[in-house]
N, C-alpha and C. Protein backbone atom coordinates (compact mmCIF):
# COMPACT_ATOMS: atom_id res chain seq x y z
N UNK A 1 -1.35 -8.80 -23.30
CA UNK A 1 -0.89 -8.29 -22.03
C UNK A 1 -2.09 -7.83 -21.20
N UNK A 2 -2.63 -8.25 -20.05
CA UNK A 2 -2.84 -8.02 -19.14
C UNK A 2 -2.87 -6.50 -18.68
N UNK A 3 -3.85 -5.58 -18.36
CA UNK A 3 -4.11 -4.65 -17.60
C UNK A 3 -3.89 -4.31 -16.04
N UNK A 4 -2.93 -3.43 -16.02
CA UNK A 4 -2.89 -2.90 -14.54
C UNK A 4 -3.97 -1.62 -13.85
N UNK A 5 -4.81 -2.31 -13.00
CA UNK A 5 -5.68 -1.27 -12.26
C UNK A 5 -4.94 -0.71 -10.95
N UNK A 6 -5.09 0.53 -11.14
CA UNK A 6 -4.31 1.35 -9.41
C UNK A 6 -5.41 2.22 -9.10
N UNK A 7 -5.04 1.88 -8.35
CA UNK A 7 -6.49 2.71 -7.25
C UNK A 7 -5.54 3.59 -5.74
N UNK A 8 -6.47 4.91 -6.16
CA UNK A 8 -6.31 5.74 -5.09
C UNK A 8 -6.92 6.61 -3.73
N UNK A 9 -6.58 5.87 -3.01
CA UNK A 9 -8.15 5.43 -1.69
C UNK A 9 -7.90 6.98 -1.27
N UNK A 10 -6.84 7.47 -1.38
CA UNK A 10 -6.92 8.90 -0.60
C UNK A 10 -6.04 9.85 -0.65
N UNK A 11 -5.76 11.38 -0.74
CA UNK A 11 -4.79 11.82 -0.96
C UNK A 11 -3.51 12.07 0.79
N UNK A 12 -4.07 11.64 2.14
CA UNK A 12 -3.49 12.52 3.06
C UNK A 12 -1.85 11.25 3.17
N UNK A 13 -0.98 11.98 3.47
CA UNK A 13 0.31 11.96 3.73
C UNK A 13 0.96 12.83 4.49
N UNK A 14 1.76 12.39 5.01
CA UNK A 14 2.74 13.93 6.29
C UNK A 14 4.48 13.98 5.95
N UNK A 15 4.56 12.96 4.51
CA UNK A 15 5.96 13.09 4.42
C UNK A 15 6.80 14.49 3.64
N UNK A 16 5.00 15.36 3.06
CA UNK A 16 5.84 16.42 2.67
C UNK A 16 7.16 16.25 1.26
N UNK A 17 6.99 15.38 0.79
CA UNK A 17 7.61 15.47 -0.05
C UNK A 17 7.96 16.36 -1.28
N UNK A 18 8.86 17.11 -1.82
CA UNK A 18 8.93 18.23 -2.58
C UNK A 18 8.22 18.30 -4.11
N UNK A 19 8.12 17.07 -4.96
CA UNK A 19 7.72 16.67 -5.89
C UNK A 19 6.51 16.35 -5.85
N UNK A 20 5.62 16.05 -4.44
CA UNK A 20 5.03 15.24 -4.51
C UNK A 20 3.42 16.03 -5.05
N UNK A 21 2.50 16.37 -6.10
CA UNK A 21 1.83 16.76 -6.42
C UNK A 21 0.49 17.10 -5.31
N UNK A 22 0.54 16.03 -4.62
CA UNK A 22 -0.49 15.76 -3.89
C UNK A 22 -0.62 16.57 -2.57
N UNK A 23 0.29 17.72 -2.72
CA UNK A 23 0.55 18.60 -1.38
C UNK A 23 -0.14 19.92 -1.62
N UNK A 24 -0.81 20.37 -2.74
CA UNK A 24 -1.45 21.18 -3.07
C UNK A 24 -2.84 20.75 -2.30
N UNK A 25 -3.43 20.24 -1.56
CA UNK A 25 -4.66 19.52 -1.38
C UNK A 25 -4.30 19.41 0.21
N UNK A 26 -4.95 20.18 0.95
CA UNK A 26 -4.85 20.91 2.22
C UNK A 26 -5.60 20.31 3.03
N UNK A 27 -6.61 19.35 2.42
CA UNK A 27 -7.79 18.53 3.42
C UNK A 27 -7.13 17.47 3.61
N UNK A 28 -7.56 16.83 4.88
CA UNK A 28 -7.22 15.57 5.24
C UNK A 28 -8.83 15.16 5.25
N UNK A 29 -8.80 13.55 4.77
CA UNK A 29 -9.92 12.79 4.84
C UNK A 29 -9.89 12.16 6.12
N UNK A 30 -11.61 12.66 6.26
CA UNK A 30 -12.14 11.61 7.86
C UNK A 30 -12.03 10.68 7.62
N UNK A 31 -12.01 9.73 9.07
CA UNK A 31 -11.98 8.31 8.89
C UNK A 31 -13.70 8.15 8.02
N UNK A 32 -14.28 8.28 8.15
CA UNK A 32 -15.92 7.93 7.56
C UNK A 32 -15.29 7.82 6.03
N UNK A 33 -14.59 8.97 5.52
CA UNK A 33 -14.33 9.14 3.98
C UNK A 33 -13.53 8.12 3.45
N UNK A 34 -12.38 7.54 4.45
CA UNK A 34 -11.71 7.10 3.93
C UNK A 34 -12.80 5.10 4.01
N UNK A 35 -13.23 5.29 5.04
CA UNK A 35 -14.22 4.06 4.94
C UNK A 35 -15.14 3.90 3.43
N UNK A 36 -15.27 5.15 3.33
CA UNK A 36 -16.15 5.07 2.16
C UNK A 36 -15.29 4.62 0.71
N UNK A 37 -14.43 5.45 0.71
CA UNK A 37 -13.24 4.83 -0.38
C UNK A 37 -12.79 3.25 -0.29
N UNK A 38 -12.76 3.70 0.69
CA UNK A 38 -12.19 1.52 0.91
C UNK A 38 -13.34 1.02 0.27
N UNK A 39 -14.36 0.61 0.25
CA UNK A 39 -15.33 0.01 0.61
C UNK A 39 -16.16 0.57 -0.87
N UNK A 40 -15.64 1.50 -1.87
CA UNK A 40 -16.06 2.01 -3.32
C UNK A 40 -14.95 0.92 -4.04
N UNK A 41 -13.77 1.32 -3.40
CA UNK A 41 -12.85 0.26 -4.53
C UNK A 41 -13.09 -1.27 -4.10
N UNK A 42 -13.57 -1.59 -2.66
CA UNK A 42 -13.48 -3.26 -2.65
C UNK A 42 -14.95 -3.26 -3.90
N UNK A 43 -15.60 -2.57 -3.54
CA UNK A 43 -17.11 -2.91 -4.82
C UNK A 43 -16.29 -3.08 -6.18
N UNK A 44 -15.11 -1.87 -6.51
CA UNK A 44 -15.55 -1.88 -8.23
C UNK A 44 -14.39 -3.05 -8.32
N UNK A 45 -13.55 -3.70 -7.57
CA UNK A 45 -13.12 -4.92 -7.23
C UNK A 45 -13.71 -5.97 -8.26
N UNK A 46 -14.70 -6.12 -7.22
CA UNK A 46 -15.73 -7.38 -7.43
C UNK A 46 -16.75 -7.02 -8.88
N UNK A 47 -16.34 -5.65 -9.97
CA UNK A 47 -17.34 -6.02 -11.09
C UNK A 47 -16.20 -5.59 -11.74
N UNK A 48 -14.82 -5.82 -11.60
CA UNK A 48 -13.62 -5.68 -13.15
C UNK A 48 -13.53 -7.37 -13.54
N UNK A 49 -13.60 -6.96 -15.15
CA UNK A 49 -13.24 -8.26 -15.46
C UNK A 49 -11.88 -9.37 -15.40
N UNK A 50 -11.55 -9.87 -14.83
CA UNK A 50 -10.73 -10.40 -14.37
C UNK A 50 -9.40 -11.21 -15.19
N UNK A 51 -10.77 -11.48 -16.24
CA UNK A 51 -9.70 -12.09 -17.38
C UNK A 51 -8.75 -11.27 -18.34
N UNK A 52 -9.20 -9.68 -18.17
CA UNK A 52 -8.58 -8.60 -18.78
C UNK A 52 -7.45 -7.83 -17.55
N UNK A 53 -7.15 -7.93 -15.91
CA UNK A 53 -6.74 -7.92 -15.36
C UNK A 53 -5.55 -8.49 -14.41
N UNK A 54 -4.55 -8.20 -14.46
CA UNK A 54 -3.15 -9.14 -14.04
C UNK A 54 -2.70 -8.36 -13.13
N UNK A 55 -2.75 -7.26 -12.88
CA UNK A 55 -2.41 -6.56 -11.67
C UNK A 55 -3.15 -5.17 -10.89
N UNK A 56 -3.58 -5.18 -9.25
CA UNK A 56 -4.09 -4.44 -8.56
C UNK A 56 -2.85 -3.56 -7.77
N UNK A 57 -3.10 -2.37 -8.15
CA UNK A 57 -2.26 -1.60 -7.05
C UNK A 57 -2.93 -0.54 -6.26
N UNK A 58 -2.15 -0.34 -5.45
CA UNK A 58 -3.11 0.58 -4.22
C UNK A 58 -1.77 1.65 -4.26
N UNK A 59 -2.04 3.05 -4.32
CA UNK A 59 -1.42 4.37 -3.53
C UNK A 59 -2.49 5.30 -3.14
N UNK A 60 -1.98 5.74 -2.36
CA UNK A 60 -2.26 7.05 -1.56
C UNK A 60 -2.03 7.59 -0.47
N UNK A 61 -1.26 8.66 -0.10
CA UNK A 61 -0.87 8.45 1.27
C UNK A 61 -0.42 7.42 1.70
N UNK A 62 0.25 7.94 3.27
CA UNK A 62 1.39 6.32 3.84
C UNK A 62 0.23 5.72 4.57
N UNK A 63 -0.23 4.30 3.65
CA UNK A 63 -1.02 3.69 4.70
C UNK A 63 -0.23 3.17 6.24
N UNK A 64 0.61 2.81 5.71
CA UNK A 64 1.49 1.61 7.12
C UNK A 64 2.02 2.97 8.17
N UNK A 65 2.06 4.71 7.93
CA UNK A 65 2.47 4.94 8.87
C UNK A 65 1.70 5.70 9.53
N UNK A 66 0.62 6.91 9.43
CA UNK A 66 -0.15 7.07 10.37
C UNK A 66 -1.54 7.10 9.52
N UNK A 67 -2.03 7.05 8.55
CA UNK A 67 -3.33 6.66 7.62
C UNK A 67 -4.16 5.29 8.10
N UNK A 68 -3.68 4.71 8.78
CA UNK A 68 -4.99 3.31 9.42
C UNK A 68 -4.48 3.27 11.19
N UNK A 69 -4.46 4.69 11.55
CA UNK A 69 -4.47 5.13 12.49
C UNK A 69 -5.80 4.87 13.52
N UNK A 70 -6.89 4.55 12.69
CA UNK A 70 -8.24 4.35 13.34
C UNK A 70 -8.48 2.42 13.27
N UNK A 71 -9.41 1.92 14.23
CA UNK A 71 -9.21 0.64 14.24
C UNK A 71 -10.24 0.44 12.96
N UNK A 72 -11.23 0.93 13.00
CA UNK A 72 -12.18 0.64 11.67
C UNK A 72 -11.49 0.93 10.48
N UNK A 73 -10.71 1.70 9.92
CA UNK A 73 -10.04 2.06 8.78
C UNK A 73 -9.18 1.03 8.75
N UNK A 74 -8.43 0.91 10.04
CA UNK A 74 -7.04 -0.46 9.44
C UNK A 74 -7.95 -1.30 9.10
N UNK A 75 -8.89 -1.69 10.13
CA UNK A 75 -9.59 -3.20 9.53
C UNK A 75 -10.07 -3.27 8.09
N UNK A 76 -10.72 -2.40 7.26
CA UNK A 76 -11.28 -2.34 6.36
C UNK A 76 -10.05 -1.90 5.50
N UNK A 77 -8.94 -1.79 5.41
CA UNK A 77 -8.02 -1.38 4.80
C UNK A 77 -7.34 -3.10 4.47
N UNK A 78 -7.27 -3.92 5.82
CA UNK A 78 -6.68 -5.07 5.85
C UNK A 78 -7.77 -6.63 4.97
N UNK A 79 -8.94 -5.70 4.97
CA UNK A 79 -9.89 -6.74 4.30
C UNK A 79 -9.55 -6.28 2.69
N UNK A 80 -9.49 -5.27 2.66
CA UNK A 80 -9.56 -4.91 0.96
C UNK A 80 -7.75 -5.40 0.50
N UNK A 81 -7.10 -5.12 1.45
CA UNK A 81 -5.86 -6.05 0.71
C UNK A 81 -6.09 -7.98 0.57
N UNK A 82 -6.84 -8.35 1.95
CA UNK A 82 -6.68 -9.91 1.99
C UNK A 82 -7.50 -10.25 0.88
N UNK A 83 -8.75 -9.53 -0.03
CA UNK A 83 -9.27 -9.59 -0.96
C UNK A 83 -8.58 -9.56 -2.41
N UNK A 84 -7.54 -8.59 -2.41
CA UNK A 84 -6.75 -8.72 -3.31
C UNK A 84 -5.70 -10.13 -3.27
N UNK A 85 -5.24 -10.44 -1.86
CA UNK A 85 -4.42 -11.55 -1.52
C UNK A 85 -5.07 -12.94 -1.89
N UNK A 86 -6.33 -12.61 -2.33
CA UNK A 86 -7.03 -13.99 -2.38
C UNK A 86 -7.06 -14.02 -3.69
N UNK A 87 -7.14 -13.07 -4.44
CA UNK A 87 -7.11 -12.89 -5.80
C UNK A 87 -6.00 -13.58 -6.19
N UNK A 88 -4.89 -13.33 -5.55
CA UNK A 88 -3.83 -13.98 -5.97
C UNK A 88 -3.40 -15.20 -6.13
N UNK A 89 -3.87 -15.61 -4.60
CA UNK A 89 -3.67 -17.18 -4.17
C UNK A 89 -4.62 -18.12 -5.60
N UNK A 90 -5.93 -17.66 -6.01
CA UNK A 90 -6.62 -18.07 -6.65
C UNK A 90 -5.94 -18.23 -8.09
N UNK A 91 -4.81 -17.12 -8.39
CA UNK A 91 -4.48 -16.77 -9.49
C UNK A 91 -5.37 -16.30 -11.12
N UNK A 92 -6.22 -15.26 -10.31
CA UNK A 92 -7.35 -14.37 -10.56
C UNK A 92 -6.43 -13.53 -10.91
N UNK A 93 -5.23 -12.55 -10.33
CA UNK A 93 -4.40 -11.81 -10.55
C UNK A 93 -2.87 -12.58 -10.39
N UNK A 94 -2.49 -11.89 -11.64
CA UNK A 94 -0.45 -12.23 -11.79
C UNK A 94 0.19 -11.06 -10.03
N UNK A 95 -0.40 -9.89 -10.18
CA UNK A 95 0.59 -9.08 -8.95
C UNK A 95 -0.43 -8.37 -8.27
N UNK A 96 -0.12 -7.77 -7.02
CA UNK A 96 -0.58 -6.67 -6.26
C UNK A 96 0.74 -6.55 -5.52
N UNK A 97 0.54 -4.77 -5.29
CA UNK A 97 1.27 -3.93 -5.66
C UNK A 97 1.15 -2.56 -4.68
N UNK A 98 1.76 -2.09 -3.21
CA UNK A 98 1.30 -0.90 -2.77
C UNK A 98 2.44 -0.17 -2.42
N UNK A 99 1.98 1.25 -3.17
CA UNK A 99 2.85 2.21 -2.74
C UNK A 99 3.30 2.78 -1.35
N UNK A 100 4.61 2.99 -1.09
CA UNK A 100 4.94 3.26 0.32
C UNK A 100 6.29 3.68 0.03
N UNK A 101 6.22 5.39 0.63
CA UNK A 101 7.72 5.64 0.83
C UNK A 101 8.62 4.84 1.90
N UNK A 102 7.92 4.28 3.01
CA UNK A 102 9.25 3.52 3.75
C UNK A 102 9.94 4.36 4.64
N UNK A 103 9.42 5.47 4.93
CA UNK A 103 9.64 6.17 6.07
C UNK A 103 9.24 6.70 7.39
N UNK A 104 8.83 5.26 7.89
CA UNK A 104 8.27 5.17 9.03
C UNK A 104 9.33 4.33 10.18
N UNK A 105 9.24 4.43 11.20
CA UNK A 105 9.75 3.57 12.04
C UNK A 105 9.06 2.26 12.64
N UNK A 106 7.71 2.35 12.61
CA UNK A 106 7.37 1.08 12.88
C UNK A 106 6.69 0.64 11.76
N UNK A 107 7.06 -0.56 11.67
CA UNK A 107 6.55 -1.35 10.61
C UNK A 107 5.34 -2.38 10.89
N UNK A 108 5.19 -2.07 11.78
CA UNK A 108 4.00 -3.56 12.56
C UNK A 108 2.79 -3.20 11.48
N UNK A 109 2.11 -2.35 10.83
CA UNK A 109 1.07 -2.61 9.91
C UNK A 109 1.37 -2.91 8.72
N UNK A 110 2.86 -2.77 8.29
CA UNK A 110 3.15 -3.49 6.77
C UNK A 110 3.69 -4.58 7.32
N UNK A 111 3.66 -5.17 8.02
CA UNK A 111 4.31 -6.75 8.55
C UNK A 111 3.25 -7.31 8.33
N UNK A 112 1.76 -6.77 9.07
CA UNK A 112 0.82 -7.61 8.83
C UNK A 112 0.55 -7.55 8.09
N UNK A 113 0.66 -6.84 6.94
CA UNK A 113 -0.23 -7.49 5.59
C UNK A 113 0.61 -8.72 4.94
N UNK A 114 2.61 -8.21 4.91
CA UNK A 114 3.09 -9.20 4.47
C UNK A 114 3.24 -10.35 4.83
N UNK A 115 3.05 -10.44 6.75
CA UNK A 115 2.40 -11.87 7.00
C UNK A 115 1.08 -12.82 6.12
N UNK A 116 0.46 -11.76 6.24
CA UNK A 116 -0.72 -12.74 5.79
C UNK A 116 -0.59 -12.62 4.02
N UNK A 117 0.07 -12.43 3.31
CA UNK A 117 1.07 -12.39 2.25
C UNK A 117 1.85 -13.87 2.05
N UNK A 118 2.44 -13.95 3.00
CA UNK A 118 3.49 -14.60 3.13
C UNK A 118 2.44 -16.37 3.70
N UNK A 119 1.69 -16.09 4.29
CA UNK A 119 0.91 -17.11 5.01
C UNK A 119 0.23 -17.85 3.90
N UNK A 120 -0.38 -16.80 2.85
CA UNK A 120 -1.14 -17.73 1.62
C UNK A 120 -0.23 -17.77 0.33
N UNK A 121 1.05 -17.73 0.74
CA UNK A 121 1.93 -18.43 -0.15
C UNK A 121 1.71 -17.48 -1.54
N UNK A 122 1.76 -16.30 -1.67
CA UNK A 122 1.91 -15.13 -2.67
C UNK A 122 2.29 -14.00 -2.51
N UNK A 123 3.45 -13.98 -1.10
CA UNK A 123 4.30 -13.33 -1.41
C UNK A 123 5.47 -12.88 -2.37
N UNK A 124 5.82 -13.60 -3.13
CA UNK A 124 6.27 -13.31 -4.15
C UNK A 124 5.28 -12.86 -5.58
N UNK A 125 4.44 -12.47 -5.06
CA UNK A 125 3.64 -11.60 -6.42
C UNK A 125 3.30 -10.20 -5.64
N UNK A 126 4.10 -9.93 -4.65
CA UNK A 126 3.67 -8.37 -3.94
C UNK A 126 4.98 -7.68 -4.42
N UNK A 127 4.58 -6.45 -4.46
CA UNK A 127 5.41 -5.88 -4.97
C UNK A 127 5.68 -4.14 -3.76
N UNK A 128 6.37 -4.05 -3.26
CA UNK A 128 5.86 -2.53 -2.75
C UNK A 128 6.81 -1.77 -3.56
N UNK A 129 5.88 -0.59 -3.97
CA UNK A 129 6.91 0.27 -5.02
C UNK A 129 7.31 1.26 -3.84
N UNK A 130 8.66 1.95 -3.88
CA UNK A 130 9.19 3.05 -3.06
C UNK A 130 10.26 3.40 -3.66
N UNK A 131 10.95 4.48 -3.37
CA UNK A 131 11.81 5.01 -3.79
C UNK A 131 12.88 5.61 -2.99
N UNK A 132 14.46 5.47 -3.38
CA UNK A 132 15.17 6.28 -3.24
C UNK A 132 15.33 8.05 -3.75
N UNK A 133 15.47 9.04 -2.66
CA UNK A 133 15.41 9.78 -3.49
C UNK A 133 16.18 10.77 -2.65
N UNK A 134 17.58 11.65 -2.41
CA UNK A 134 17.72 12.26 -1.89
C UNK A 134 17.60 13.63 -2.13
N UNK A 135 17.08 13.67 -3.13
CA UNK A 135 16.56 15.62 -3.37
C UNK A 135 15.70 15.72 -2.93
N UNK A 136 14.63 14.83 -3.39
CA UNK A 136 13.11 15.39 -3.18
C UNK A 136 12.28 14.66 -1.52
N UNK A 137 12.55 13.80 -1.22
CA UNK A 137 11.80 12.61 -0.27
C UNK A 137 12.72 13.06 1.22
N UNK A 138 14.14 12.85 1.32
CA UNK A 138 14.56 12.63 2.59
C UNK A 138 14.77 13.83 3.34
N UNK A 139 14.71 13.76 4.39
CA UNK A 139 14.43 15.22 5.37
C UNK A 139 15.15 14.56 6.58
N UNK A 140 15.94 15.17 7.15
CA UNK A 140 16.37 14.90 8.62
C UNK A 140 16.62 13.48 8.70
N UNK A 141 16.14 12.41 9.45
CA UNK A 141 16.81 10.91 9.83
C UNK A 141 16.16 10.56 8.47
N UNK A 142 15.35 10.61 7.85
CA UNK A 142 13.94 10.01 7.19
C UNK A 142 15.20 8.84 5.46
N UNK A 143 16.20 9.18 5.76
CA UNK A 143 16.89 8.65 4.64
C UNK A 143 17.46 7.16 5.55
N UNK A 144 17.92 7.12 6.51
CA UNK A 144 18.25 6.08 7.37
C UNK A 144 16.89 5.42 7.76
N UNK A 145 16.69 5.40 8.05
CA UNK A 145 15.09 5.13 8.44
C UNK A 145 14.76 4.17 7.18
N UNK A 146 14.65 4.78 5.97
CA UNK A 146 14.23 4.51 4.63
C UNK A 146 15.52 3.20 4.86
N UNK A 147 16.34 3.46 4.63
CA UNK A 147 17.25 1.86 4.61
C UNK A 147 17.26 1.28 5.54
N UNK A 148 17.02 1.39 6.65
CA UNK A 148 16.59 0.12 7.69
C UNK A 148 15.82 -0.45 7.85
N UNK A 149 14.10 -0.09 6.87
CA UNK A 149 13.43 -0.65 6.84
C UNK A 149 13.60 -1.31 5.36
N UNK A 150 14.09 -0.81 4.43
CA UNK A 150 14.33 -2.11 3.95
C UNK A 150 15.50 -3.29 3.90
N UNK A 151 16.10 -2.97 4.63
CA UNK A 151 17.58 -4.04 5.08
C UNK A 151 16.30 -5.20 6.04
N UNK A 152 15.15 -4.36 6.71
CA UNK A 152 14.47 -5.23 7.79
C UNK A 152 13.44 -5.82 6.58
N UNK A 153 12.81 -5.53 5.57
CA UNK A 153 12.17 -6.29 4.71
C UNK A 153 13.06 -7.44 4.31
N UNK A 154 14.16 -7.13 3.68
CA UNK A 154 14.75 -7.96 2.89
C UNK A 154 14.89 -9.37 3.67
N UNK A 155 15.31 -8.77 4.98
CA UNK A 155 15.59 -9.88 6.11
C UNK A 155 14.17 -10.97 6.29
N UNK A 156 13.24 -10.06 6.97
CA UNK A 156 12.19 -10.71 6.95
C UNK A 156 11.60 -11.34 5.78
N UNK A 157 11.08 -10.93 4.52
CA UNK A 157 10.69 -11.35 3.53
C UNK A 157 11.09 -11.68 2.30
N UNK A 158 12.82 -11.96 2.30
CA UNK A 158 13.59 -12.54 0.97
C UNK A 158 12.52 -12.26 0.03
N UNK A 159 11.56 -12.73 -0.07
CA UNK A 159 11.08 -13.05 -1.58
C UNK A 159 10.40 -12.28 -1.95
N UNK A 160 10.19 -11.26 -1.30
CA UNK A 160 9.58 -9.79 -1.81
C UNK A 160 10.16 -8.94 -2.77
């Protein structure tokens, strides 16, 4: 069996979640920091052995809802996934894999990754992990929200 690597580019999030460990940690990372993280994991990327590796996952914070808020961060956020996406196409890696609660209203930065997902024909090895959860996660609309964006995945990307 194959090894799963997850990597965690950063701790900031605003969903406040009750469980969520990562709320003890009061700093938000600059864009510079979070450049620097991107750009530590695309390196240790390129020296894991590959043949001991079958799946890349990414969490931290909501990237798709205000975390690649800066144009240099999305870009370098969108290279270190199409790097993983190439991994795939190559079949270097079985999955990649990013965490996202799904409680955002616009989806236009997780579209584009699953476009270009979907474009090199390995969308069906993405996986986004999220969760239902009404104790701990949903607050005010944030539970509707959470199912309309994925009623709008399912639509758009069946094979996800």
């Amino acid at each position: 069996m194959k090894k799963t690597v997850q990597f965690e580019l950063w701790k900031d999030c605003n969903n406040h979640c009750s469980f969520c460990f990562n709320k003890m940690f009061l700093c938000k990372s600059n864009n510079a920091q979070k450049i620097e993280r991107i750009n530590f994991v695309s390196n240790t990327i390129d020296t894991l052995d590959l043949a001991e590796v079958g799946c890349i996952g990414l969490i931290g914070g909501e990237f798709f809802d205000t975390e690649l808020s800066d144009p240099t961060v999305e870009e370098k956020f969108n290279q270190l996934v199409e790097k993983c996406l190439i991994l795939l196409k190559n079949n270097q890696l079985q999955q990649f894999w990013v965490a996202t609660a799904l409680m955002y209203k616009n989806l236009e930065k997780l579209y584009y990754i699953l476009d270009m997902a979907q474009d090199m024909r390995v969308l069906d090895k993405i996986i986004l992990c999220t969760s239902y959860d009404t104790y701990g996660r949903f607050r005010n609309d944030s539970e509707n929200v959470w199912k309309n964006n994925m009623k709008s995945i399912k639509q758009y990307y069946p094979n996800i």
